[in-house]
N, C-alpha and C. Protein backbone atom coordinates (compact mmCIF):
# COMPACT_ATOMS: atom_id res chain seq x y z
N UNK A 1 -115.59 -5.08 175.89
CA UNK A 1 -114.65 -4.43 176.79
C UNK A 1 -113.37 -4.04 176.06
N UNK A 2 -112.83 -4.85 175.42
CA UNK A 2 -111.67 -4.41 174.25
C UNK A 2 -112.13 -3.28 173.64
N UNK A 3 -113.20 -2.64 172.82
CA UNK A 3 -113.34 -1.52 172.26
C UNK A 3 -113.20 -0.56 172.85
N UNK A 4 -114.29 -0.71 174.06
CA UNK A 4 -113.58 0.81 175.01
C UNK A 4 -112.36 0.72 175.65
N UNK A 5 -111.84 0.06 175.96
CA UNK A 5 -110.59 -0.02 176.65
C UNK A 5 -109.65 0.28 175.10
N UNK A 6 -109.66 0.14 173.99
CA UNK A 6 -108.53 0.71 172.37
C UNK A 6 -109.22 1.77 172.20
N UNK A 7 -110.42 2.39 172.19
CA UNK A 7 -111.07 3.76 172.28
C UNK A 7 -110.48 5.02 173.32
N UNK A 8 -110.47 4.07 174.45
CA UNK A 8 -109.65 4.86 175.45
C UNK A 8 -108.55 5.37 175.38
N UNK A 9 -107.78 4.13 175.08
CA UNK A 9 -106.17 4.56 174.97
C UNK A 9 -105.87 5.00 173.82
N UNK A 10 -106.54 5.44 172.51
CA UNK A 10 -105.83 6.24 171.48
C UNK A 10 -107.03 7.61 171.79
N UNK A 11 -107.81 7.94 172.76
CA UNK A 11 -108.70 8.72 173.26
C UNK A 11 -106.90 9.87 173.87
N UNK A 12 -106.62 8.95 174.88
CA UNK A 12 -105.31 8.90 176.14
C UNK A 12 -104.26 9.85 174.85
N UNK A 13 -103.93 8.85 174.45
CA UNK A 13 -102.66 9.08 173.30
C UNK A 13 -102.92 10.52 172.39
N UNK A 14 -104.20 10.58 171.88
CA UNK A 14 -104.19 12.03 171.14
C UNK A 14 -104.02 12.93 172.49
N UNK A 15 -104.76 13.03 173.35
CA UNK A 15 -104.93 14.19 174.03
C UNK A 15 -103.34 14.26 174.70
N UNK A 16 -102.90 12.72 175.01
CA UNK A 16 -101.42 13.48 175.16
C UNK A 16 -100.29 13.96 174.49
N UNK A 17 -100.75 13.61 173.09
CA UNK A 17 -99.51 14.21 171.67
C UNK A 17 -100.39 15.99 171.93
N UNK A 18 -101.21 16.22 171.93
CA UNK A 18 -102.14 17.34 172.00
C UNK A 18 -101.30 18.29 173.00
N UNK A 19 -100.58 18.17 173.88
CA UNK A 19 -100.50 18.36 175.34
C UNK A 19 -98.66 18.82 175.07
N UNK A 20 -98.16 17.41 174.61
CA UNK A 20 -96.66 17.77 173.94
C UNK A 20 -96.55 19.26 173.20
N UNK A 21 -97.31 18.77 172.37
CA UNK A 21 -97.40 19.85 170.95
C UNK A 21 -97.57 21.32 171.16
N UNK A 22 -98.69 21.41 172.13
CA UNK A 22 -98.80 22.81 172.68
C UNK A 22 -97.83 23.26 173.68
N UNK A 23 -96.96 22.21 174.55
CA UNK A 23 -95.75 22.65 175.38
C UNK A 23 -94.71 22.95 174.45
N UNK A 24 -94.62 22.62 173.22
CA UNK A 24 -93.47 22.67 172.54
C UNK A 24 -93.59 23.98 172.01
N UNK A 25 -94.97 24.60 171.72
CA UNK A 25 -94.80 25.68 170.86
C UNK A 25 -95.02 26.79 172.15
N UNK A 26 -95.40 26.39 173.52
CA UNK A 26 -95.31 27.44 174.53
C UNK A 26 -93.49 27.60 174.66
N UNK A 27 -92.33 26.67 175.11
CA UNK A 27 -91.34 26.55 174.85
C UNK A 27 -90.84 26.96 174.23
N UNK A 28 -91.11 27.55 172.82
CA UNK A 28 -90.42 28.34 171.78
C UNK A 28 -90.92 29.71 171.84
N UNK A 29 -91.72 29.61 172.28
CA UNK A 29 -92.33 31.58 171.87
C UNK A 29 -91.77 32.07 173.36
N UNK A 30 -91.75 31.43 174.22
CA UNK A 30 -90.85 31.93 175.81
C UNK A 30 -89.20 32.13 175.37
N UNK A 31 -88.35 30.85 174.32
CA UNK A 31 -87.36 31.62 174.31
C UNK A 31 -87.15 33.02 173.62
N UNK A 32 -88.08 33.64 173.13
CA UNK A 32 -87.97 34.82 172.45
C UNK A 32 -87.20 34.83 170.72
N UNK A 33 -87.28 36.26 170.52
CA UNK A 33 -86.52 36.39 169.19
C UNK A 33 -85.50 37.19 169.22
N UNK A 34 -84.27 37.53 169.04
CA UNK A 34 -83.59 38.55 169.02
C UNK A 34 -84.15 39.61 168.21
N UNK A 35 -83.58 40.61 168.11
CA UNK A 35 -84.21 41.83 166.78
C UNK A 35 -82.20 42.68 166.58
N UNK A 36 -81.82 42.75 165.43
CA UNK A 36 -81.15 43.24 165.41
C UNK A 36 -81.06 44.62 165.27
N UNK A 37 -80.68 45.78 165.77
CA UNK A 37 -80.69 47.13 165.11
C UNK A 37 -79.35 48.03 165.17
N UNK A 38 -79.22 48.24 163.85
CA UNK A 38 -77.97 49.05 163.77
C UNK A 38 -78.31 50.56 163.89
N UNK A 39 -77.24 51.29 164.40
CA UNK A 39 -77.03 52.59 164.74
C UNK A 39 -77.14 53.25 163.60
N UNK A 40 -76.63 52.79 162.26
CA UNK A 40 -76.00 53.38 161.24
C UNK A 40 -76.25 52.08 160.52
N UNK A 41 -76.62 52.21 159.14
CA UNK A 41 -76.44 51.18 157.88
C UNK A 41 -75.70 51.03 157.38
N UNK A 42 -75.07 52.78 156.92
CA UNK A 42 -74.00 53.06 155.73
C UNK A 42 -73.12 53.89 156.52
N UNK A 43 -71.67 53.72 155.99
CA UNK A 43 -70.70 54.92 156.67
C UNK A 43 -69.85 55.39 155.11
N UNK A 44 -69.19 56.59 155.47
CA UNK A 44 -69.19 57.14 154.44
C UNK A 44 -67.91 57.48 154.75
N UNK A 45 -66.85 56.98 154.36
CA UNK A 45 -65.08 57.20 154.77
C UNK A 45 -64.92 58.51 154.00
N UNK A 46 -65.33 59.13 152.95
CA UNK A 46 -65.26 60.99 152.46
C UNK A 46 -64.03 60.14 151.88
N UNK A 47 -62.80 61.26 151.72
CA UNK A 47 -61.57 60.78 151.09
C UNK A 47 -60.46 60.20 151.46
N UNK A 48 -60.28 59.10 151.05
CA UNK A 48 -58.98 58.31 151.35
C UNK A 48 -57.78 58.08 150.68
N UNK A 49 -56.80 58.41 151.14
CA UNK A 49 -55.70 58.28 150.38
C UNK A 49 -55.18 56.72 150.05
N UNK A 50 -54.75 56.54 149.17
CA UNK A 50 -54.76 54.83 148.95
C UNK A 50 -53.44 54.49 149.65
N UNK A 51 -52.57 55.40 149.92
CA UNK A 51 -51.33 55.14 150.45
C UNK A 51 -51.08 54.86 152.13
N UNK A 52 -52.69 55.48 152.65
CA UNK A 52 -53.00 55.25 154.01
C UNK A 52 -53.46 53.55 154.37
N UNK A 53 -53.71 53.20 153.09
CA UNK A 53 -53.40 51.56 153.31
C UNK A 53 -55.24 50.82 153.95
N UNK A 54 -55.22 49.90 154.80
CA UNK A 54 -56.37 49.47 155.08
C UNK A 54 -56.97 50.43 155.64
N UNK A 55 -58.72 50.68 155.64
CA UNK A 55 -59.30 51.80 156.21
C UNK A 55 -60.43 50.86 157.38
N UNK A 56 -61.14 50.87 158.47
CA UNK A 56 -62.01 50.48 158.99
C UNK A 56 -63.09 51.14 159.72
N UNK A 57 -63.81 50.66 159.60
CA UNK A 57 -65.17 50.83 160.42
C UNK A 57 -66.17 50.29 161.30
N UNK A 58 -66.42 50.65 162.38
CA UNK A 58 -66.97 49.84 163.43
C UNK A 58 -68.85 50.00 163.40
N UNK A 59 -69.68 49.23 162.48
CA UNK A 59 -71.03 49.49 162.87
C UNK A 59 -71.61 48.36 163.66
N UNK A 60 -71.90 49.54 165.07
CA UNK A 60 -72.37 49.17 166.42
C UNK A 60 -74.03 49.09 166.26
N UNK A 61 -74.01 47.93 166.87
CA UNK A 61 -75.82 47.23 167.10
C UNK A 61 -76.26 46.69 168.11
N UNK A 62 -77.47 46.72 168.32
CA UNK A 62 -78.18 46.20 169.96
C UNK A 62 -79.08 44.97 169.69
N UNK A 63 -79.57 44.18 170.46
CA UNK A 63 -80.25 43.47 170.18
C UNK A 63 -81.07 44.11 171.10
N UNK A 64 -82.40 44.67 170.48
CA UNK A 64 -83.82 45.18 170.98
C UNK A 64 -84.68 43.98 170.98
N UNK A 65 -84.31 42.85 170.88
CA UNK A 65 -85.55 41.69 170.96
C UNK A 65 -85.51 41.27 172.63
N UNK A 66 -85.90 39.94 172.35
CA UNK A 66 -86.00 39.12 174.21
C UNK A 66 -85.82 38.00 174.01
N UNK A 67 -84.85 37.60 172.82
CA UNK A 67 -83.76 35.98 172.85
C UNK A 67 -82.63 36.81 172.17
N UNK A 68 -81.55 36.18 172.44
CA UNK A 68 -80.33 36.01 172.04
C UNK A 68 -80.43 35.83 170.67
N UNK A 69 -79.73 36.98 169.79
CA UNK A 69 -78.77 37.15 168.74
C UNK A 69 -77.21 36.71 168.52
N UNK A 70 -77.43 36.15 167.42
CA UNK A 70 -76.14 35.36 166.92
C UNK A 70 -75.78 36.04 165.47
N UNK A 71 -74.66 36.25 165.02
CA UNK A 71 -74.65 36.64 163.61
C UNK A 71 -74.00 35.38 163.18
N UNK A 72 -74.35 34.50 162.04
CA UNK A 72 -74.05 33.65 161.67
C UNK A 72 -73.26 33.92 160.30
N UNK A 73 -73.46 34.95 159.62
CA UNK A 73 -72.16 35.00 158.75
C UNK A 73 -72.34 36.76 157.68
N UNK A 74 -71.44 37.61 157.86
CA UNK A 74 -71.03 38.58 157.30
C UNK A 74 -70.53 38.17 155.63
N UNK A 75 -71.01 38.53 154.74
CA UNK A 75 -70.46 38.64 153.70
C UNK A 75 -69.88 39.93 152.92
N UNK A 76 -68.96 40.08 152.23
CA UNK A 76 -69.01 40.99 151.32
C UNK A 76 -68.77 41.06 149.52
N UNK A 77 -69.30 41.73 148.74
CA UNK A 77 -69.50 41.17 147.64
C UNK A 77 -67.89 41.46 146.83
N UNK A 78 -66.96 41.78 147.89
CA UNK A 78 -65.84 41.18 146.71
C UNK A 78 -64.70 41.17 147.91
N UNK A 79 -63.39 41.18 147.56
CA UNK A 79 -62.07 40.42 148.22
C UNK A 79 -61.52 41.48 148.83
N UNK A 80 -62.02 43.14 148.26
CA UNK A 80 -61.52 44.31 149.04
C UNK A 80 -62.09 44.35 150.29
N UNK A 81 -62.76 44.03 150.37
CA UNK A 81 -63.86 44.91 151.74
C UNK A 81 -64.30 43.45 152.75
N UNK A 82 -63.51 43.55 154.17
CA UNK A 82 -63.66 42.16 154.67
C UNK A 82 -64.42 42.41 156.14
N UNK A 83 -65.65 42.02 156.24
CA UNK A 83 -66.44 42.08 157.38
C UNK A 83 -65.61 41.01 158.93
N UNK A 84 -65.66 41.61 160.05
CA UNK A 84 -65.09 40.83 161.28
C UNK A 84 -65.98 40.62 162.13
N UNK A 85 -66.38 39.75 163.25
CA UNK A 85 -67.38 39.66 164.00
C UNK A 85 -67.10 38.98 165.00
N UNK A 86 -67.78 39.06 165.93
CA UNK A 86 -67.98 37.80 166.93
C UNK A 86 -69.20 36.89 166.83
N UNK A 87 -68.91 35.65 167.15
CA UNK A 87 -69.87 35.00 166.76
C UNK A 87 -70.50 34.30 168.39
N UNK A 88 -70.39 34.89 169.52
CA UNK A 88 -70.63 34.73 170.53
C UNK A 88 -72.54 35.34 170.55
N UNK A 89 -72.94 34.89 171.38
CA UNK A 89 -74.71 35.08 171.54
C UNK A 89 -74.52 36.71 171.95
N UNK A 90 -75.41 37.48 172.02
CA UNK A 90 -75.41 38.67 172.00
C UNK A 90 -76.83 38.95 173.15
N UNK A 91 -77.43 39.07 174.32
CA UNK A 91 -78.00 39.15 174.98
C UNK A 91 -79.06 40.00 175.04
N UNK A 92 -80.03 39.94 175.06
CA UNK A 92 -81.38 41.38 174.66
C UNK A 92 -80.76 42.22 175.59
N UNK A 93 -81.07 43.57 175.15
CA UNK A 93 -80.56 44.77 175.45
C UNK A 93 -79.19 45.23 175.25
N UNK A 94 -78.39 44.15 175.14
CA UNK A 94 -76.85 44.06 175.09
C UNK A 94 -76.54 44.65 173.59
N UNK A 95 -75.29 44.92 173.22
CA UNK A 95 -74.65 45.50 172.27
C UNK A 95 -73.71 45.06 171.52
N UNK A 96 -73.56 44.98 170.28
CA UNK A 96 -72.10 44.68 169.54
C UNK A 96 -71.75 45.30 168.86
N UNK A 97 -70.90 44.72 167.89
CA UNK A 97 -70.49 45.47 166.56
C UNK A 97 -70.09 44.34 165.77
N UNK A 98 -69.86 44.80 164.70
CA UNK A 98 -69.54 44.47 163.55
C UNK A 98 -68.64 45.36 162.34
N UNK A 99 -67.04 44.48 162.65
CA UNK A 99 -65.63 45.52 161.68
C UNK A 99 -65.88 45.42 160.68
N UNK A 100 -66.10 46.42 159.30
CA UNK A 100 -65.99 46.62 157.99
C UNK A 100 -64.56 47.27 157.79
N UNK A 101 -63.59 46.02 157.24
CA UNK A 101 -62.45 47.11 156.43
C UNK A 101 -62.54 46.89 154.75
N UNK A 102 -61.40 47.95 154.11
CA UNK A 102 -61.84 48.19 153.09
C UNK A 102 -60.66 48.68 152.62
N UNK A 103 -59.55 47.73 151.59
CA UNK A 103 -58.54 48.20 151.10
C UNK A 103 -58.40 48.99 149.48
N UNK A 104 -57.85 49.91 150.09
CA UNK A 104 -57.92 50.90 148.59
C UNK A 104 -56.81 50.85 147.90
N UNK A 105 -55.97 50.30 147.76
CA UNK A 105 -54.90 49.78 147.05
C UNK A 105 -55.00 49.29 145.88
N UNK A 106 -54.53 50.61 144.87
CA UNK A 106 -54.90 49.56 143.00
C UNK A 106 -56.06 49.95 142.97
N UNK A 107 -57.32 50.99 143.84
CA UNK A 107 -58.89 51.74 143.16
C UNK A 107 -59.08 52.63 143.27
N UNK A 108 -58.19 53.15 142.50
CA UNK A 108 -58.25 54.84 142.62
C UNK A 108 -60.05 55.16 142.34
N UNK A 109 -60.98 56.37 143.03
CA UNK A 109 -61.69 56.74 142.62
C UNK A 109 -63.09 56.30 143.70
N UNK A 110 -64.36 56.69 143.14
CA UNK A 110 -65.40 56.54 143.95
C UNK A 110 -65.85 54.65 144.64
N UNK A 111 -66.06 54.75 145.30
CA UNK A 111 -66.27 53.35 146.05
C UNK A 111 -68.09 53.20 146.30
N UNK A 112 -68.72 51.78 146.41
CA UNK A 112 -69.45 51.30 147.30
C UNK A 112 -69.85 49.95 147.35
N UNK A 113 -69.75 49.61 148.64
CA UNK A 113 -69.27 48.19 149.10
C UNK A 113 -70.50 47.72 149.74
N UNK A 114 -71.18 46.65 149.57
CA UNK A 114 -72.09 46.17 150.10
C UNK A 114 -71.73 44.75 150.94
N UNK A 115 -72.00 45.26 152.50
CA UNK A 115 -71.73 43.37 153.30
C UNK A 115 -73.18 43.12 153.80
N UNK A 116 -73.53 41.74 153.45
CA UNK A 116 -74.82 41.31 153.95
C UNK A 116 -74.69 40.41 155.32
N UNK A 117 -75.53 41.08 156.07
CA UNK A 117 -75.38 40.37 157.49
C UNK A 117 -76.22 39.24 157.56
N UNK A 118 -76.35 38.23 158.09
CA UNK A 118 -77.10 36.93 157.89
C UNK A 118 -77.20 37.04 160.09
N UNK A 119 -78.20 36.99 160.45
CA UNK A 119 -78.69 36.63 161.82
C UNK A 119 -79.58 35.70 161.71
N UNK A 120 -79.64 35.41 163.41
CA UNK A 120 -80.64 34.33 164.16
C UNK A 120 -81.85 35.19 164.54
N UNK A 121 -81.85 36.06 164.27
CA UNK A 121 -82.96 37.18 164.50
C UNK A 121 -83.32 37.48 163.77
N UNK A 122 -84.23 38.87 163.99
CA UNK A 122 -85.03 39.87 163.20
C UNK A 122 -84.53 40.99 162.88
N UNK A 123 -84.55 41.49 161.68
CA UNK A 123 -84.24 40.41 160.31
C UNK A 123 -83.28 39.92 160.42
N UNK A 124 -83.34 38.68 159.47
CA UNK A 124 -82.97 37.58 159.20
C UNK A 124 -81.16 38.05 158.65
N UNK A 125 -81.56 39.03 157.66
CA UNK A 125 -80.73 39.41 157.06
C UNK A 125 -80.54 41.35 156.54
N UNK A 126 -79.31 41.86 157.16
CA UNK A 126 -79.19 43.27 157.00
C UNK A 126 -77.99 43.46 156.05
N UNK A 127 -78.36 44.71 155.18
CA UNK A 127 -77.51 44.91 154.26
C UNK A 127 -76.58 46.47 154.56
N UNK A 128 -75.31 46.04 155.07
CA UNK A 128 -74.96 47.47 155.32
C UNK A 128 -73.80 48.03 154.35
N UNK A 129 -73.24 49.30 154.39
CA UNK A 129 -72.46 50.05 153.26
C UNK A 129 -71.69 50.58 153.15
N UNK A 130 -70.57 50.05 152.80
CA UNK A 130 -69.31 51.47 153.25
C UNK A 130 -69.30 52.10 151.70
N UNK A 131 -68.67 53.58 151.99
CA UNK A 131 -68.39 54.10 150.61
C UNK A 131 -67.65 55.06 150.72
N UNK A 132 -67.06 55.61 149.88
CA UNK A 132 -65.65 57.05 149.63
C UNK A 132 -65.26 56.87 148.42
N UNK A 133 -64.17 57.87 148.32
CA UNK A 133 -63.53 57.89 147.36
C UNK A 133 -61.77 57.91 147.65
N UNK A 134 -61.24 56.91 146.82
CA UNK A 134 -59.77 56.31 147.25
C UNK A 134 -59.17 58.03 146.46
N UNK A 135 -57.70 58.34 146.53
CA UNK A 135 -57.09 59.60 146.01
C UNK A 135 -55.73 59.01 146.03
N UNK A 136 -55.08 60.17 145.40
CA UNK A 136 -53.38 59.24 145.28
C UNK A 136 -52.94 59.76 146.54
């Protein structure tokens, strides 16, 4: 009677880790994925006078997925060009943006600036571009 009765209950026990396991991964694929999509990748400021001082740009994005988008961190690859954001959830169908400025002060000449976007979505990670040329 002990065998079937320890047969039983780890019989019991798989089928209910079995039961967890598949609620957990129904649970995750219901909260969805965000999808990020930008309007525009690259913007192209044409000519700037360096004396006009900071320049900016607003690239606007939707979340086309069916979970909530987060941008978790804007980079840019140097100290001129400074990405702004909100870091609030972003709602499927809903919209944001993301500020690129870009000081031309001290670079005279052709520009291009790369900021890498890091999300909770799809993709993971977007690479967008400002570029011009600074003038006296």
């Amino acid at each position: 009677m002990n065998k079937l009765f320890l047969k039983l209950m780890i019989v019991a026990v798989v089928a209910l880790f079995g039961c967890v396991i598949a609620d957990a991964k129904k649970s995750k694929s219901a909260d969805g994925v965000g999808k990020i999509e930008f309007a525009e990748k690259v913007y192209d400021f044409g000519k700037i006078k360096e004396k006009w001082g900071l320049v900016s740009h607003e690239f606007q994005f939707v979340n086309a997925g069916d979970g909530n988008l987060v941008i978790l961190k804007a980079t840019a690859e140097c100290g001129c060009t400074r990405p702004s954001y909100s870091d609030a959830p972003v709602a499927p169908g809903k919209s944001g943006k993301l500020k690129v400025s870009y000081n031309p002060a001290g670079r005279p000449g052709s520009f291009e600036k790369v900021v890498t976007v890091t999300t909770t979505g799809n993709p993971r990670k977007v690479r967008l571009k400002i570029r011009g040329t600074v003038t006296d």
